[in-house]
Protein backbone atom coordinates (compact mmCIF):
# COMPACT_ATOMS: atom_id res chain seq x y z
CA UNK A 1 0.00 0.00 0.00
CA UNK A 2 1.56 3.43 -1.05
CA UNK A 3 2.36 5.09 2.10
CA UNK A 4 2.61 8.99 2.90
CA UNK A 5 5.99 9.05 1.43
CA UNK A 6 5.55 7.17 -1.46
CA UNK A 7 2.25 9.72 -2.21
CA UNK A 8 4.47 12.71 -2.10
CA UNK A 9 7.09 11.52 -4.33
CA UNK A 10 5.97 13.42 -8.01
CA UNK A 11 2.49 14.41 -6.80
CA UNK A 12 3.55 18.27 -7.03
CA UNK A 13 4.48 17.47 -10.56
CA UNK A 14 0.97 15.68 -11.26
CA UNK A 15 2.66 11.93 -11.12
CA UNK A 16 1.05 9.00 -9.48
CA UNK A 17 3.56 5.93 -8.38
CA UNK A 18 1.54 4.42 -11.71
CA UNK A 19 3.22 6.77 -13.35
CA UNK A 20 6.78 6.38 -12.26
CA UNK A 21 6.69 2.98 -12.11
CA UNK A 22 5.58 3.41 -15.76
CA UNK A 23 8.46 5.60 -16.67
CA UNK A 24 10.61 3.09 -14.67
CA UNK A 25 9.59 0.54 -16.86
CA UNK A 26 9.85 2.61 -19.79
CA UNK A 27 13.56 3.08 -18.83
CA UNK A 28 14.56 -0.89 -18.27
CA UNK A 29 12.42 -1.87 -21.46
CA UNK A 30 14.82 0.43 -23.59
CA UNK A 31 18.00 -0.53 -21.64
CA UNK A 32 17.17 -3.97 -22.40
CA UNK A 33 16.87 -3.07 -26.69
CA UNK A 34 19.47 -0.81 -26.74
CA UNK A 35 22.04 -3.67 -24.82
CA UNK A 36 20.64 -6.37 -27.15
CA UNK A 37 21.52 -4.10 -30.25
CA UNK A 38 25.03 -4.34 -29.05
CA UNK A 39 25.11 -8.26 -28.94
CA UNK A 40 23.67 -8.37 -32.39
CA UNK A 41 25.93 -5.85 -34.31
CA UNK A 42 29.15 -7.94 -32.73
CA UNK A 43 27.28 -10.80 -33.84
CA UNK A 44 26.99 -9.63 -37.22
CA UNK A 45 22.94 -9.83 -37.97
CA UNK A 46 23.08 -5.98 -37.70
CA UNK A 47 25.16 -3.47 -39.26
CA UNK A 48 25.46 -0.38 -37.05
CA UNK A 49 24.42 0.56 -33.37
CA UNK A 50 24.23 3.87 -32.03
CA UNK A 51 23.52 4.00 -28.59
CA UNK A 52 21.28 6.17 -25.74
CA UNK A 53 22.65 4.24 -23.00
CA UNK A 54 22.64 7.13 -20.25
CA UNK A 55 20.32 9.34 -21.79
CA UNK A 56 17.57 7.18 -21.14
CA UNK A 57 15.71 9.19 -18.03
CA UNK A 58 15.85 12.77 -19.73
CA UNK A 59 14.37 10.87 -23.21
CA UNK A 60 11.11 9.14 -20.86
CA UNK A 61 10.88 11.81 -18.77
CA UNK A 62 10.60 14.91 -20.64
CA UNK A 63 8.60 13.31 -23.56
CA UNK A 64 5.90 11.29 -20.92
CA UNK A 65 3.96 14.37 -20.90
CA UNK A 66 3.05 14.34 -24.66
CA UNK A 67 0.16 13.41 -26.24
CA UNK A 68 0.77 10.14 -28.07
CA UNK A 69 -0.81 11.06 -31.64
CA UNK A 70 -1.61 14.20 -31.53
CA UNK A 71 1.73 16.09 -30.80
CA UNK A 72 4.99 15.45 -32.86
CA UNK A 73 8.19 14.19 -32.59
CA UNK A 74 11.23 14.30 -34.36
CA UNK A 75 13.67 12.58 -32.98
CA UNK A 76 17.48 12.26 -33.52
CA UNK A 77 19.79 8.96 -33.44
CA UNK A 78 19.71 8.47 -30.18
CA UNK A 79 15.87 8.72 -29.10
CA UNK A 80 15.04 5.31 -28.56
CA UNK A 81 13.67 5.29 -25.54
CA UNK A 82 11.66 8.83 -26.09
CA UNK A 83 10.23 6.90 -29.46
CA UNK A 84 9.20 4.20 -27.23
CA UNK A 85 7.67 6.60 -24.89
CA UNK A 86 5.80 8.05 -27.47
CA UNK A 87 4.49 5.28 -28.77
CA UNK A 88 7.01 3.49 -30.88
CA UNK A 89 7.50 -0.36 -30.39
CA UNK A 90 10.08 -2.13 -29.89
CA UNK A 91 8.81 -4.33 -32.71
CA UNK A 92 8.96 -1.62 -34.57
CA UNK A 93 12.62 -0.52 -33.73
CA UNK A 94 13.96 -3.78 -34.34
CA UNK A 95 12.69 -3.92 -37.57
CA UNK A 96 14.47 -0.59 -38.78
CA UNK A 97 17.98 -2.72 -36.98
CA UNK A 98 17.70 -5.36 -39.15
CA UNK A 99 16.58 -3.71 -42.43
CA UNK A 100 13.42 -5.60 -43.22
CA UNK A 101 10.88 -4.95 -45.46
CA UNK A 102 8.10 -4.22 -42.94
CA UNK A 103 9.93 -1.36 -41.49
CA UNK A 104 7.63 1.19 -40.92
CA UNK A 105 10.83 4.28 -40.52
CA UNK A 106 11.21 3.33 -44.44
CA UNK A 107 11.38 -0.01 -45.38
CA UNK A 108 14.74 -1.03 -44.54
CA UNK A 109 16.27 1.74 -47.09
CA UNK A 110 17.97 4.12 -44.31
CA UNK A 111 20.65 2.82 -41.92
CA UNK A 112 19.70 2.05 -38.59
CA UNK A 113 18.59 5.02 -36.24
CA UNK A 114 16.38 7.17 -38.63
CA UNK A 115 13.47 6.27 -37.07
CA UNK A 116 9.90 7.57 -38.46
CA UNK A 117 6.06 6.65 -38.68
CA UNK A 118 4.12 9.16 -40.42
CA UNK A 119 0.83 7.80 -39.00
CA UNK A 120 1.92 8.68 -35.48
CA UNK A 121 3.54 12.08 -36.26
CA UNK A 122 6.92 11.02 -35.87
CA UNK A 123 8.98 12.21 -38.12
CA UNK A 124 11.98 10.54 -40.16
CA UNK A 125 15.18 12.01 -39.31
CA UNK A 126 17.61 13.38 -42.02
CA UNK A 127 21.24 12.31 -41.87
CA UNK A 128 23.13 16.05 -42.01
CA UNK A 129 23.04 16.34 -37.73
CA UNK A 130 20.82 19.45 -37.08
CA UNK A 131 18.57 19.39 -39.78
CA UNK A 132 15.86 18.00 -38.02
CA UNK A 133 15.72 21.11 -36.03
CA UNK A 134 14.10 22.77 -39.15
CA UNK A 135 11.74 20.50 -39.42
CA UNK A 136 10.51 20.68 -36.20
CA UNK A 137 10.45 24.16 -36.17
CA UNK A 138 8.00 24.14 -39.75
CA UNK A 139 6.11 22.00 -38.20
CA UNK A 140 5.37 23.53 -35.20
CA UNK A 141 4.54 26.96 -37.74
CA UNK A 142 2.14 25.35 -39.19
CA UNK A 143 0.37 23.79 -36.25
CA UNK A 144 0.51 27.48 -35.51
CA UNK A 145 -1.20 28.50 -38.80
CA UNK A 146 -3.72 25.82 -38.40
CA UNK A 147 -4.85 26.17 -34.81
CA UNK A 148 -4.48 22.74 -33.81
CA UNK A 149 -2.83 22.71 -30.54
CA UNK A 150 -0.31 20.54 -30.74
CA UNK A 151 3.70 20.68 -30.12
CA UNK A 152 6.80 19.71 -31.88
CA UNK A 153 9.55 18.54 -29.82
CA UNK A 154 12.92 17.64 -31.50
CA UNK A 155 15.99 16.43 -29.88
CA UNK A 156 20.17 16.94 -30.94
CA UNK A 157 23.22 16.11 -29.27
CA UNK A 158 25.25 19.40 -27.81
CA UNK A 159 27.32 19.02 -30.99
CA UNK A 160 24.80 19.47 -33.34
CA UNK A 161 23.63 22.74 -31.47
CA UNK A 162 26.90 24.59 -33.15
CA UNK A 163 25.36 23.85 -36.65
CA UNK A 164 23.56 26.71 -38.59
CA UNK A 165 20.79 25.01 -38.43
CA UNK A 166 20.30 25.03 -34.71
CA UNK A 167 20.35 28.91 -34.78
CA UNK A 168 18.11 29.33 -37.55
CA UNK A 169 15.80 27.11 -36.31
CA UNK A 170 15.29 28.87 -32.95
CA UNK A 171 15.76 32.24 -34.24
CA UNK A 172 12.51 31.45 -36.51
CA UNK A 173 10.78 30.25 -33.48
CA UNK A 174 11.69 32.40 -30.81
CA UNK A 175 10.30 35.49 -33.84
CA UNK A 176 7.05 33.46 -34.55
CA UNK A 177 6.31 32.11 -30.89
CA UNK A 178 6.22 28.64 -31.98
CA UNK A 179 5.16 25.69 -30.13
CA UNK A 180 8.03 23.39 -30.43
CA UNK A 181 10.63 22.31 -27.67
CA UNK A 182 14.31 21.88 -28.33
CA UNK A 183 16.00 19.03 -26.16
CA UNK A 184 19.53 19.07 -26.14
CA UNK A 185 21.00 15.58 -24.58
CA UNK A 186 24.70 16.97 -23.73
CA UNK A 187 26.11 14.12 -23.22
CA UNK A 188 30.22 15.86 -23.46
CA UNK A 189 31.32 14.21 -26.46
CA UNK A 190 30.78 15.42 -30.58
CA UNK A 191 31.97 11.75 -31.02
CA UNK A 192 35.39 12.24 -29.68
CA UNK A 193 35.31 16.51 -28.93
CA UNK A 194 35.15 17.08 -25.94
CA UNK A 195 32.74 20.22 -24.85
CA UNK A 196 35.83 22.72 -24.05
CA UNK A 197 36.06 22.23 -28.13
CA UNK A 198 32.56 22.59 -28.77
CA UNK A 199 31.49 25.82 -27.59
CA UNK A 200 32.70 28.85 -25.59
CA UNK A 201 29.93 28.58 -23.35
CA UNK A 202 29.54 25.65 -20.77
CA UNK A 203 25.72 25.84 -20.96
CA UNK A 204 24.17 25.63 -24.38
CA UNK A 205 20.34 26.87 -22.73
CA UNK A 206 22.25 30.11 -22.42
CA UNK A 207 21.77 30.36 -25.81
CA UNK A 208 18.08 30.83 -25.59
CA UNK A 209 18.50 33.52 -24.30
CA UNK A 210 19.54 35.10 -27.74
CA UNK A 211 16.11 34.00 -29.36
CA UNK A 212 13.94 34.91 -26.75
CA UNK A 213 13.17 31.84 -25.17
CA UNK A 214 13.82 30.04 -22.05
CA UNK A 215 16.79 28.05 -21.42
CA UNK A 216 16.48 25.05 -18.92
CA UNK A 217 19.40 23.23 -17.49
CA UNK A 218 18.12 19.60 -16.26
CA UNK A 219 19.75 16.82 -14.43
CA UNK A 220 19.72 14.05 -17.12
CA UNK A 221 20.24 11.83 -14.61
CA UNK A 222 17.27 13.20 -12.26
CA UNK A 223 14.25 11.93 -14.27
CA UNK A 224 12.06 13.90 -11.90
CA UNK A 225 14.12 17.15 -12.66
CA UNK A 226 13.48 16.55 -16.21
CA UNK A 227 9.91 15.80 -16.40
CA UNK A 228 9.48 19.41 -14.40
CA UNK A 229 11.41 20.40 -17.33
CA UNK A 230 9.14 18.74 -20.15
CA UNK A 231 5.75 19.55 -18.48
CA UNK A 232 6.64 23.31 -18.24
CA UNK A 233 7.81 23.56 -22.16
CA UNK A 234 4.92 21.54 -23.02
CA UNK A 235 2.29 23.69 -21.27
CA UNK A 236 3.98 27.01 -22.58
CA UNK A 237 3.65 25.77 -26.24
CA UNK A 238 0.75 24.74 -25.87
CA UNK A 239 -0.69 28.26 -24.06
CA UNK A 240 0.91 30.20 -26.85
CA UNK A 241 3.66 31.21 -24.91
CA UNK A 242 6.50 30.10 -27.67
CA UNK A 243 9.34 27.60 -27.43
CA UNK A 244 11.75 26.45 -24.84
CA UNK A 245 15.61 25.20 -25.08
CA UNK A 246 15.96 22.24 -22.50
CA UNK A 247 19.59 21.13 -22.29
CA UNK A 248 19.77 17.56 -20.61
CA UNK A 249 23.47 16.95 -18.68
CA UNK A 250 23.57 13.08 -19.49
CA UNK A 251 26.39 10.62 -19.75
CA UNK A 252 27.20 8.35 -22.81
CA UNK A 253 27.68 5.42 -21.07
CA UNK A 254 28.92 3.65 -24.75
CA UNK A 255 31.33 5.16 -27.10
CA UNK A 256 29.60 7.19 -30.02
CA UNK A 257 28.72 4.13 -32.09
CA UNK A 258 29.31 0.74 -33.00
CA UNK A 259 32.52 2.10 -35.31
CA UNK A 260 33.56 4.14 -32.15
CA UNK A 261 36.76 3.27 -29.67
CA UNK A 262 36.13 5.62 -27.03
CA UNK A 263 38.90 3.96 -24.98
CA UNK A 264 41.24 6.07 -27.52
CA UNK A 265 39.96 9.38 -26.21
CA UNK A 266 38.08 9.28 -22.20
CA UNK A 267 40.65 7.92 -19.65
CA UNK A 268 39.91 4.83 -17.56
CA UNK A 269 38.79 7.06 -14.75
CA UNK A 270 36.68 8.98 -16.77
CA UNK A 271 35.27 6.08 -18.02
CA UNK A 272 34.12 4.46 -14.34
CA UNK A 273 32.95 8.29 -12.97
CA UNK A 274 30.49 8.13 -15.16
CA UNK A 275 29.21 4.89 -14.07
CA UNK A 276 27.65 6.80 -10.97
CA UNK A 277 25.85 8.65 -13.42
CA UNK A 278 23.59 5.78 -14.97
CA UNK A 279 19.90 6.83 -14.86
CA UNK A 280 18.44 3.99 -14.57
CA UNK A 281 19.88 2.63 -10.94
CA UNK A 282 19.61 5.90 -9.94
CA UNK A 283 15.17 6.24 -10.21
CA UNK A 284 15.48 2.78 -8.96
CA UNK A 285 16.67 3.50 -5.76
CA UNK A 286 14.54 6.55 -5.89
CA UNK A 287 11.37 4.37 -6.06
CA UNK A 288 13.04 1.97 -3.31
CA UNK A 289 13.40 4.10 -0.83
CA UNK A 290 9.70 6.29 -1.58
CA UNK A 291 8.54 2.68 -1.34
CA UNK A 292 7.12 2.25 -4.70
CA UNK A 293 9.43 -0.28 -6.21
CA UNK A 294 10.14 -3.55 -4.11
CA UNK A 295 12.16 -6.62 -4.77
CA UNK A 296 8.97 -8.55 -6.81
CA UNK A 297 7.83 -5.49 -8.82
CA UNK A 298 11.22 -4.78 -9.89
CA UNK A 299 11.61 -8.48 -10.78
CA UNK A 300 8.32 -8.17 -12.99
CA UNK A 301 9.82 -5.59 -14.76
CA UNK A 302 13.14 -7.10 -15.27
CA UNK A 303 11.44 -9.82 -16.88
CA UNK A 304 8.93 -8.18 -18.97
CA UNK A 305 11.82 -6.37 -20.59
CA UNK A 306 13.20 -9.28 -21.09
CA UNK A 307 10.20 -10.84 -22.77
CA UNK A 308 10.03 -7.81 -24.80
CA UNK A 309 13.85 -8.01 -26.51
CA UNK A 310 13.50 -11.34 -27.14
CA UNK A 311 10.00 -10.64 -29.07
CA UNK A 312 11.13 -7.82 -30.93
CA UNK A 313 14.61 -9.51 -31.72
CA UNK A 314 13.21 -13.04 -32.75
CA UNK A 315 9.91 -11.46 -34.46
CA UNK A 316 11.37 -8.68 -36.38
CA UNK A 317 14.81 -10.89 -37.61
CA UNK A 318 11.97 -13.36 -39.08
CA UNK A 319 10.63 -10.76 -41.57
CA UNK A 320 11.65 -10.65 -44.84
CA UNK A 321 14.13 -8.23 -46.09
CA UNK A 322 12.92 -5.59 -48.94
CA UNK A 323 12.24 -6.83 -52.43
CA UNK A 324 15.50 -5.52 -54.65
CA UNK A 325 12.93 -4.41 -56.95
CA UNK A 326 11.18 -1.58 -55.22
CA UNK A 327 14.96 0.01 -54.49
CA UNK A 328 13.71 3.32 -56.10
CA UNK A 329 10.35 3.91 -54.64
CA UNK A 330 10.33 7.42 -52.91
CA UNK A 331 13.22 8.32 -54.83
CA UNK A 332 11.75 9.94 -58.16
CA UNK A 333 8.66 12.11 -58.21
CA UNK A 334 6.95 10.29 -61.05
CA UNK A 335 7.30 6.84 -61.80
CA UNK A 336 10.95 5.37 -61.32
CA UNK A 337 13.13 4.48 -64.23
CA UNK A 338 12.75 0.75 -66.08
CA UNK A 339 14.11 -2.10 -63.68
CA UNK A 340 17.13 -3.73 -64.88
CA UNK A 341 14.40 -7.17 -65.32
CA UNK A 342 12.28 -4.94 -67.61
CA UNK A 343 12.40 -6.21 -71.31
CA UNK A 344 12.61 -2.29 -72.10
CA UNK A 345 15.52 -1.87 -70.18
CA UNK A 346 17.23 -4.79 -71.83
CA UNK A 347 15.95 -3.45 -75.48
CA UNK A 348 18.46 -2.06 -78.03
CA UNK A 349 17.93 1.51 -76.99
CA UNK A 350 18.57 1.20 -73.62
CA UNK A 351 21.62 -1.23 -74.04
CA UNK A 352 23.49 -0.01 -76.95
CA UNK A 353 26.51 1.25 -76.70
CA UNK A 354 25.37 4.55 -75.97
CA UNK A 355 24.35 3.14 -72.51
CA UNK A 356 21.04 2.22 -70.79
CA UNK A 357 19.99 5.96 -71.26
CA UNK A 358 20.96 6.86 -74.61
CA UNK A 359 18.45 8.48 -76.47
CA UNK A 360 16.94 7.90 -80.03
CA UNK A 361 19.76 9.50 -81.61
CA UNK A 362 21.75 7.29 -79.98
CA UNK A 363 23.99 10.84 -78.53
């Protein structure tokens, strides 16, 4: 029975202990994906792994106060576990790992991590880091326009806040009052640049500042700390009120990617500090000791996340990969150009030694 205590842990923020056992679970269930990527790209069934390990309680936390679809999200590389918070399965995430036909992100045509469902207003993300910012940003203008109520929220590592794009995007929002939420997940590192590199400033939310918006420094690892954050940029979108810059201190528990040494880089002490600075252990302990989370709850979870990698793993590794020959749908306009099985590509005038393109003139 929830006791005094465990009624006044996140009840000034709104939160019931279903709730932060929720966002517990959230947490474990995409610790559990993101550690099962790792076995499988050293395995070799998937090419590339790039990993929120340690960013995990800022993702849940500051997107669990969106409306699942009706707001939108577009995420960055890293946004597992905010995908799966907003709705996202891990089905579904597995699916864009392995490349597989049934992909709903795109149909196994972009490399792992460009996750996307149009249906649930998430949008794809674009390889150049920073990009996505834009897009946020136009969407949130025309949610604007068209009176709909809803928020953008886009996420970026600190890196990708020194990109052009990054300024543009909240200069444009901060003019318009736009209803879209910037998360930046600092986690230290621009793959191997350190912060001191990155930027003159320590903080990037001081940059909000500039745009006239507020900047909010969060605790990544305090997933309370960071909901506060999320529900307060929500709610001023949504008022009117314009956009917010969250920056998220988190740790990157992994190196940058699966192609990454970090070892080469962060020293061995570096490396354990930040072990104190996992997220997960951390609202564990929180939920121990407000005496929400006991031994057999916490086992349940365990083992439904469990249940869930290997369902996603085995399910979505049993789908079929893409067919060769729809390789250039959503890549032309119109209809694409002849398959190399069409009898018109193999004609004379497409194989003659003027090449597959020649035209009647043969020039």
């Amino acid at each position: 029975m929830a006791t005094e205590t465990t009624s006044a842990l996140g009840s000034d923020l709104g939160l019931t202990p279903d709730d932060l056992i929720e966002m517990y679970t959230l947490m474990a269930i995409t610790r559990a994906v993101d550690e099962r990527m790792w076995i499988l790209n050293r395995a070799g069934k998937i090419p590339f792994v790039i990993s929120g390990q340690g960013h995990e309680g800022a993702q849940v936390a500051i997107a669990y106060g969106l409306r699942k679809g009706h707001d939108w999200m577009v995420p960055y590389y890293r946004s597992v576990a905010s995908l799966i918070t907003f709705g996202m399965s891990p089905r579904e995430i597995m699916l864009a790992q392995f490349a597989r036909g049934v992909d709903p992100s795109s149909g196994g045509r972009q490399m792992p991590g460009h996750y996307g469902i149009a249906d649930r207003n998430i949008l794809s993300v674009s390889s150049p880091v920073a990009t996505q910012v834009l897009h946020a940003t136009g969407i949130a203008y025309a949610a604007k326009l068209r009176k709909t109520g809803q928020v953008a929220i886009t996420y970026l590592g600190e890196g990708s806040s020194n990109q052009g794009d990054f300024h543009e995007a909240l200069n444009f929002a901060g003019i318009h009052k736009l209803p879209v939420i910037f998360v930046v997940e600092n986690n230290g590192y621009a793959i191997s640049v350190p912060m001191s590199l990155q930027s003159a400033v320590e903080d990037i939310a001081v940059r909000g500042a500039g745009y006239g918006m507020p900047g909010v420094i969060c605790d990544g690892v305090d997933v309370l700390a960071c909901y506060r954050a999320g529900r307060d940029a929500i709610e001023r979108a949504r008022s009117g009120e314009g956009p917010t810059l969250i920056e998220a201190k988190v740790t990157r528990m992994t190196a940058h990617s699966s192609d990454d040494q970090q070892t080469k880089y962060r020293s061995a002490d570096e490396l354990e500090s930040e072990k104190g600075r996992d997220p997960l252990p951390r609202f564990r302990d929180q939920l121990r000791e407000a005496g929400i989370l006991d031994e057999a709850a916490e086992a349940r979870i365990l083992e439904e996340s469990r249940k869930v990698v290997e369902d996603s793993t085995d399910w979505a590794e049993a789908q079929v990969d893409p067919d060769p020959a729809t390789a250039q749908l959503h890549v032309y306009a119109d209809a694409p150009p002849a398959r190399m099985d069409d009898p018109l590509w193999r004609s004379e005038r497409f194989m003659g030694d003027g090449g597959p393109l020649r035209d009647e003139s043969g020039s």
